[in-house]
N, C-alpha and C. Protein backbone atom coordinates (compact mmCIF):
# COMPACT_ATOMS: atom_id res chain seq x y z
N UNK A 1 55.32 54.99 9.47
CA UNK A 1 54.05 54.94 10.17
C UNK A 1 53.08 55.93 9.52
N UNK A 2 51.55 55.78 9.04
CA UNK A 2 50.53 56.11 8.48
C UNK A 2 50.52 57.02 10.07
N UNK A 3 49.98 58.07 9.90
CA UNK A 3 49.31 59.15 10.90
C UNK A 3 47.81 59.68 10.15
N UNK A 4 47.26 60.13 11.25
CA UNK A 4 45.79 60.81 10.29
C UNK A 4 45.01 61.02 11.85
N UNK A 5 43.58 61.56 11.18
CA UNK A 5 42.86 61.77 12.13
C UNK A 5 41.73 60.94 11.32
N UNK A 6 40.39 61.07 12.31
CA UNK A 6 39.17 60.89 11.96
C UNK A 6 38.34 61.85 12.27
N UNK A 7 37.12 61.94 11.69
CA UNK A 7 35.98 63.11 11.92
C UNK A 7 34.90 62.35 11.74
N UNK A 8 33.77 62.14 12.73
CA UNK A 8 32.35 61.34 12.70
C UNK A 8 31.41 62.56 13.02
N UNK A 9 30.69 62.28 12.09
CA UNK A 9 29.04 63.55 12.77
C UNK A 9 27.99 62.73 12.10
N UNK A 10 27.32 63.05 13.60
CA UNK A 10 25.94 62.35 13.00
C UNK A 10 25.05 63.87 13.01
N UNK A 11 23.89 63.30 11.89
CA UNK A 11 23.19 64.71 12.11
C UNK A 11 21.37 64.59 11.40
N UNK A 12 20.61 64.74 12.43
CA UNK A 12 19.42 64.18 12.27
C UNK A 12 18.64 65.24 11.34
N UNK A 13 18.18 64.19 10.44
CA UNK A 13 17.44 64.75 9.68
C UNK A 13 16.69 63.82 9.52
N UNK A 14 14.82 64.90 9.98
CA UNK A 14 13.69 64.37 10.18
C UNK A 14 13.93 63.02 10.64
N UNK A 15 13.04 62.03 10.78
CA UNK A 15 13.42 60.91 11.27
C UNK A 15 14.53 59.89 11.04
N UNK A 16 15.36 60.22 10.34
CA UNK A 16 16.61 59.61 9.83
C UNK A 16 17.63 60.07 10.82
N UNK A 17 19.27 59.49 10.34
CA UNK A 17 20.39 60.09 11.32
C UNK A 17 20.76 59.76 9.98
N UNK A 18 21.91 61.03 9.60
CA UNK A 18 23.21 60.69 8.70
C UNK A 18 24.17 61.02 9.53
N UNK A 19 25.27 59.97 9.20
CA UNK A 19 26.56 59.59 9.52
C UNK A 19 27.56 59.65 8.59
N UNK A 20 28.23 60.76 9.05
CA UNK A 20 29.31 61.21 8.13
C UNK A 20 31.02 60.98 9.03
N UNK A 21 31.78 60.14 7.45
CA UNK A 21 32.83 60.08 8.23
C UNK A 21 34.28 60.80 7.45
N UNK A 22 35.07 61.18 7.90
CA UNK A 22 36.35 61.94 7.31
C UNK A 22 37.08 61.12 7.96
N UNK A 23 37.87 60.85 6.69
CA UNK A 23 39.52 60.10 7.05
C UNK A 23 40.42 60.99 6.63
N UNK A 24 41.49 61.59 7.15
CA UNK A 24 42.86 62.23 7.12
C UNK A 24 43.77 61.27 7.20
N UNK A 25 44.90 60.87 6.27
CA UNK A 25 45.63 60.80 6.79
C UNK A 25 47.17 61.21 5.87
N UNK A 26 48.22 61.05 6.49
CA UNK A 26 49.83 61.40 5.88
C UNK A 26 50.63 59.94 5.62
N UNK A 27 50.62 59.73 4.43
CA UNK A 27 51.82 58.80 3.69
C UNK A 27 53.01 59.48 4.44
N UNK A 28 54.14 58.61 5.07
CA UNK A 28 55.74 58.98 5.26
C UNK A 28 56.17 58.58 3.33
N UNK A 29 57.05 58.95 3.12
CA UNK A 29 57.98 58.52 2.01
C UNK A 29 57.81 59.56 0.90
N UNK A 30 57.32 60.88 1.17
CA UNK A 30 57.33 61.52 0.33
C UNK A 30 56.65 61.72 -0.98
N UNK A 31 57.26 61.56 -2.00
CA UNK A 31 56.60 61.26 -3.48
C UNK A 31 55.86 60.38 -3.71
N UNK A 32 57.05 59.47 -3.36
CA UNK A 32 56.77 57.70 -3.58
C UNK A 32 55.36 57.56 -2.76
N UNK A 33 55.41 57.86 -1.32
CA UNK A 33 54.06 57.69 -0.13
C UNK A 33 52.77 58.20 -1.00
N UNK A 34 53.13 59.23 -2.04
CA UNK A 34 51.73 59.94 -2.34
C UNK A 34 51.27 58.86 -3.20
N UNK A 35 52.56 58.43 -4.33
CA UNK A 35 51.57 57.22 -4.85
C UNK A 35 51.15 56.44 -4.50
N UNK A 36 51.41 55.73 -3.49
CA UNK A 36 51.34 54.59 -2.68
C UNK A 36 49.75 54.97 -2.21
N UNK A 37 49.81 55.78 -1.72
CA UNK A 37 48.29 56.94 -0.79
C UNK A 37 47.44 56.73 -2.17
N UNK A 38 47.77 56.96 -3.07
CA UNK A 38 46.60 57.08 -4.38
C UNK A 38 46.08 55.28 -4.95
N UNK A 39 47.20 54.84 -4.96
CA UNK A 39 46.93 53.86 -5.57
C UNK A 39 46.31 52.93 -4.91
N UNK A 40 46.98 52.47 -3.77
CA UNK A 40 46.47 51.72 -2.76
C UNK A 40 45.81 52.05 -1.25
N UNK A 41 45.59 52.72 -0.71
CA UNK A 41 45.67 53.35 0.42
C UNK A 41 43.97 53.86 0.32
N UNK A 42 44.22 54.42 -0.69
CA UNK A 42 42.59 55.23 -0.32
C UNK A 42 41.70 54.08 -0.88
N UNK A 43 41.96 53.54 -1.98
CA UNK A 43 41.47 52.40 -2.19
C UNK A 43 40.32 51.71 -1.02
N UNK A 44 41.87 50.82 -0.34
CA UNK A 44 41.93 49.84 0.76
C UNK A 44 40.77 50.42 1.92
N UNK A 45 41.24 52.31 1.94
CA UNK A 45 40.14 52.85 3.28
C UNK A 45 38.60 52.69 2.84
N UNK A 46 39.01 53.17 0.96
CA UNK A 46 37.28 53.18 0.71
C UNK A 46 36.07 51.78 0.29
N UNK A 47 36.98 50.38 0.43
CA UNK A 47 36.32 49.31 0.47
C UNK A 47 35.42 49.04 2.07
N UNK A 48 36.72 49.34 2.98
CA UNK A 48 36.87 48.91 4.33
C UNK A 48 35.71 49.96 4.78
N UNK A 49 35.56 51.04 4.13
CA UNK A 49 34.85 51.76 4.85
C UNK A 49 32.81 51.56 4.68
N UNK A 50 33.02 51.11 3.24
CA UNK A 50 31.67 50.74 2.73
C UNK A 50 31.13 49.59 3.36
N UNK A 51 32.25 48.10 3.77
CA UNK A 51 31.84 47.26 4.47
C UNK A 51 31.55 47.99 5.89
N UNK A 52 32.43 48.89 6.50
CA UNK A 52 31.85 48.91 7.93
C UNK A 52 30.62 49.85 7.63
N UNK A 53 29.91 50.97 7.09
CA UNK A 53 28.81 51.43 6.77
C UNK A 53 28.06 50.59 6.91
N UNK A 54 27.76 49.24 5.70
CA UNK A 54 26.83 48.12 5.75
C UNK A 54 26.67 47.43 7.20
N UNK A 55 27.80 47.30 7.54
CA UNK A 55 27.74 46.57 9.27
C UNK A 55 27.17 47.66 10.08
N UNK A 56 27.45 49.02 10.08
CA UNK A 56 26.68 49.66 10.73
C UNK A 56 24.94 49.71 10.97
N UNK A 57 25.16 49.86 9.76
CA UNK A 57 23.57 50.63 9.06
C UNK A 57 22.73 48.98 9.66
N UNK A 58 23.37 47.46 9.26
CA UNK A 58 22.65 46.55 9.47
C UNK A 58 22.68 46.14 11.01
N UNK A 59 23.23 46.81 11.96
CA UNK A 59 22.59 46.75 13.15
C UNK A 59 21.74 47.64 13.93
N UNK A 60 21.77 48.80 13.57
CA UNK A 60 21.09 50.02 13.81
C UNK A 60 19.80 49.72 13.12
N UNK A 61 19.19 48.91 11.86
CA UNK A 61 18.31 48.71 11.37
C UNK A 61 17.55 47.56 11.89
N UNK A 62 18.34 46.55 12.14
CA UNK A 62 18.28 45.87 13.07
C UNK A 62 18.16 44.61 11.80
């Protein structure tokens, strides 16, 4: 089982909001988990994360 946390802050600047997000998380399997974490894993978070940004940003913009 993947464990982790998250961290969201929004933080206004001048008429804008930035939205900042932190992903934590722990590979189980040791060595092997770290590659796994490098190769695929952060990958997978940092596609998933750019699509939900765009979905964000395009309803807040409206």
């Amino acid at each position: 089982m993947i464990t982790g946390t998250n961290h969201l802050t929004y933080t206004t600047e001048g008429e804008s909001t930035r939205f900042t997000m932190l992903l934590e998380n722990q590979m189980p399997g040791g060595g092997m988990g770290k590659v796994l974490d490098r190769l695929l894993v952060e990958r997978m978070n940092a596609q998933n994360l750019e699509k939900s940004l765009a979905n964000l940003k395009a309803l807040v913009e409206g």
